[in-house]
Protein backbone atom coordinates (compact mmCIF):
# COMPACT_ATOMS: atom_id res chain seq x y z
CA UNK A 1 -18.06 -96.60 -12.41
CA UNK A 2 -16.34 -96.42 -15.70
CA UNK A 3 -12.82 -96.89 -15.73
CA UNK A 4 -11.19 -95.52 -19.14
CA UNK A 5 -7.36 -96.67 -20.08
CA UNK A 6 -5.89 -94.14 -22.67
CA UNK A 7 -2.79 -94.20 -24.50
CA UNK A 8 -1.53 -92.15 -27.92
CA UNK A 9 1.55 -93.29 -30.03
CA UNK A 10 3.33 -91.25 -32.69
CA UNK A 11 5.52 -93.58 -35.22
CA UNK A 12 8.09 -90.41 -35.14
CA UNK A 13 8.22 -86.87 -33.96
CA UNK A 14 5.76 -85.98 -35.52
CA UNK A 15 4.76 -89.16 -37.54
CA UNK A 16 1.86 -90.96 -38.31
CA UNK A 17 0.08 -91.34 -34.82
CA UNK A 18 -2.81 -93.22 -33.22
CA UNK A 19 -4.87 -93.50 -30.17
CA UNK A 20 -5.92 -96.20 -28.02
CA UNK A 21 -8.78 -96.48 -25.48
CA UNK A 22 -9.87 -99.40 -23.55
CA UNK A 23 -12.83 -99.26 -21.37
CA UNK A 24 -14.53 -101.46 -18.44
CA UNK A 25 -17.16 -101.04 -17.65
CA UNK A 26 -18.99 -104.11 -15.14
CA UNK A 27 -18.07 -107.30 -16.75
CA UNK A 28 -18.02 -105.43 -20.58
CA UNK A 29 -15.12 -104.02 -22.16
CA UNK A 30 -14.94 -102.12 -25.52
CA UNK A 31 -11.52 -101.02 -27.52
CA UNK A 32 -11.17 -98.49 -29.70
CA UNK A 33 -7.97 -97.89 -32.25
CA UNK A 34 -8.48 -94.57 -33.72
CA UNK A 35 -5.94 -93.19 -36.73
CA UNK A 36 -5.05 -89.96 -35.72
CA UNK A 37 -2.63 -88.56 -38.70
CA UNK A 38 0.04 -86.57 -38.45
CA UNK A 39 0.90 -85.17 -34.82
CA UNK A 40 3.62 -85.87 -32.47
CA UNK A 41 3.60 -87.98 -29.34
CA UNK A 42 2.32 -85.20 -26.61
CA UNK A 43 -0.68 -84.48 -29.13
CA UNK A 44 -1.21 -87.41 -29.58
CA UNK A 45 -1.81 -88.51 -25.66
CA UNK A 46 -4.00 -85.22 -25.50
CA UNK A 47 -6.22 -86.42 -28.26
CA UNK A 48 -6.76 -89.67 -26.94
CA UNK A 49 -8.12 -88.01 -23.94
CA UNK A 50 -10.22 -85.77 -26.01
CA UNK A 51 -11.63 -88.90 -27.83
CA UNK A 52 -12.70 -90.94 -24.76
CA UNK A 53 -14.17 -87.88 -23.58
CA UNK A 54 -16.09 -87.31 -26.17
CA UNK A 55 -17.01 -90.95 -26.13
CA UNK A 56 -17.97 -91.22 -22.37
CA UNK A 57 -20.51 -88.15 -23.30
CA UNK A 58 -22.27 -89.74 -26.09
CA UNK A 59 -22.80 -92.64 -24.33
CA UNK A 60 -23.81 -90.86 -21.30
CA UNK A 61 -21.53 -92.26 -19.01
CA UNK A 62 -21.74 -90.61 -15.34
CA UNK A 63 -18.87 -91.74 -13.05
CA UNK A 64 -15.68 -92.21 -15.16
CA UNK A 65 -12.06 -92.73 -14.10
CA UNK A 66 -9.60 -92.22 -16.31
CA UNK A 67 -6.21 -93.97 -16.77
CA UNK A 68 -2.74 -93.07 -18.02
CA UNK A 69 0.25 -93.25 -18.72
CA UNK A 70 1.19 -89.89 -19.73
CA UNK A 71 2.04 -87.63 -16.86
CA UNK A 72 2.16 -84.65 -19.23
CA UNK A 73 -1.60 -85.31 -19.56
CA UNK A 74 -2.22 -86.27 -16.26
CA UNK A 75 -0.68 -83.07 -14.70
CA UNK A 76 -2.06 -81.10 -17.15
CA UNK A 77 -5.52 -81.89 -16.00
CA UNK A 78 -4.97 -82.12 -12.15
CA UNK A 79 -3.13 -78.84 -12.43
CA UNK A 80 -5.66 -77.39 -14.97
CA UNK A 81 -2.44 -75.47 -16.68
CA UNK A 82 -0.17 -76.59 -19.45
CA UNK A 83 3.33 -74.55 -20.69
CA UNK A 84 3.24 -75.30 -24.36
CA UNK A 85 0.63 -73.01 -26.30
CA UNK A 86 0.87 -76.02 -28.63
CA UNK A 87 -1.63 -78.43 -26.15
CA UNK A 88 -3.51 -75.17 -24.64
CA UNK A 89 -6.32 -75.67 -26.88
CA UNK A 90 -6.42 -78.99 -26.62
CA UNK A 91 -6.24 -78.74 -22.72
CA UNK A 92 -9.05 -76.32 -22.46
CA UNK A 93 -11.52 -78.66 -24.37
CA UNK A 94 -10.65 -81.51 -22.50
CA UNK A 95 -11.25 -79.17 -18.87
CA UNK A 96 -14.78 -78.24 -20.67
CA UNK A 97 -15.31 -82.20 -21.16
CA UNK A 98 -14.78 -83.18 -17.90
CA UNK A 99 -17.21 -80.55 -16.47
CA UNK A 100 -20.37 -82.25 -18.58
CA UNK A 101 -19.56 -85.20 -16.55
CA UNK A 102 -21.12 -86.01 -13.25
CA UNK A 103 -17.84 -87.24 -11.40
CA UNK A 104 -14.56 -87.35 -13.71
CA UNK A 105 -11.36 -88.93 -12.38
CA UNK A 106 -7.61 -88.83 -13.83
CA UNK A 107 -4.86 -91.11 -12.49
CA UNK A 108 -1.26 -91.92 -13.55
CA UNK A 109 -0.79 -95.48 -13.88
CA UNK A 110 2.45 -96.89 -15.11
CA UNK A 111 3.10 -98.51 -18.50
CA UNK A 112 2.73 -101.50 -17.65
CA UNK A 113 -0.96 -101.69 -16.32
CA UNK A 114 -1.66 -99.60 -19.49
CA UNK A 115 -0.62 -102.06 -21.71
CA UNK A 116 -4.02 -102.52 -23.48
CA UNK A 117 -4.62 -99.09 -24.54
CA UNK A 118 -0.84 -98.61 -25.82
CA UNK A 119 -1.38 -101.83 -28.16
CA UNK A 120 -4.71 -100.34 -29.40
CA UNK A 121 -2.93 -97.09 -30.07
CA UNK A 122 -0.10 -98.64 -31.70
CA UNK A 123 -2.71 -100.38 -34.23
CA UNK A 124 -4.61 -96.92 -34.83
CA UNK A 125 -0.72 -95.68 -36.41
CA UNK A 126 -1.26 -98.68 -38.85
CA UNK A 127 -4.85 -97.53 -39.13
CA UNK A 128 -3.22 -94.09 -40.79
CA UNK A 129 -2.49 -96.08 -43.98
CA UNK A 130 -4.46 -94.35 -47.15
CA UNK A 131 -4.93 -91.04 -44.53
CA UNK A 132 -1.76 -89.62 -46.45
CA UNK A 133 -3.56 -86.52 -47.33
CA UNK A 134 -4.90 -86.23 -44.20
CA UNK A 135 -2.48 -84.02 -41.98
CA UNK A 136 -3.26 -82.20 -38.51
């Protein structure tokens, strides 16, 4: 099994924002700091998800767990229903994801066991710089 730690960060609301995504996998790990632009905090946890999604497909990845620290994503997921039109889209792509995996898990873990993936997301916000133009 896979186990995938996710975290976004938004340097204001919105702000320049970043996402971070640690993965084990056996005795391997790989981290990934990914500039994200302009977005706040909520979107930015949602695209993180999206991102290791899309990553655990490419690399064919079968049995993946998921990790967060978000429990807007978390619910989101579990519940398969989000308020804000603002993340539907986003929430619906992720749900479409998860269903071209063989077994996909999400859990709520608390900040602090998440700590890897919310210093990789806070270096993706640094990432941003000469993405000026670049707004989402």
């Amino acid at each position: 099994m896979i186990t995938v730690y996710i975290d976004g960060a938004s340097a204001g609301d919105p702000g320049w924002s970043g996402a971070g995504i640690f993965i084990k996998k056996n005795n391997e790990v790989e981290r990934y700091s990914l500039p994200l632009g302009m977005m706040n905090n909520h979107k930015a946890e949602f695209t993180a998800c999206l991102k290791a999604l899309k990553h655990c497909i490419d690399n064919e990845y079968e049995i993946v767990s998921f990790r967060s620290d978000s429990q807007a994503v978390v619910h989101a997921i579990e519940k398969e229903y989000v308020r804000s039109p603002e993340y539907k889209p986003l929430l619906e792509e992720i749900l479409q994801l998860t269903k071209r995996i063989n077994l996909f898990f999400i859990k709520w873990v608390p900040s602090k066991e998440n700590k890897a993936a919310d210093e990789l997301a806070r270096k993706a916000i640094h990432l941003n710089e000469g993405m000026h133009d670049k707004i989402e």
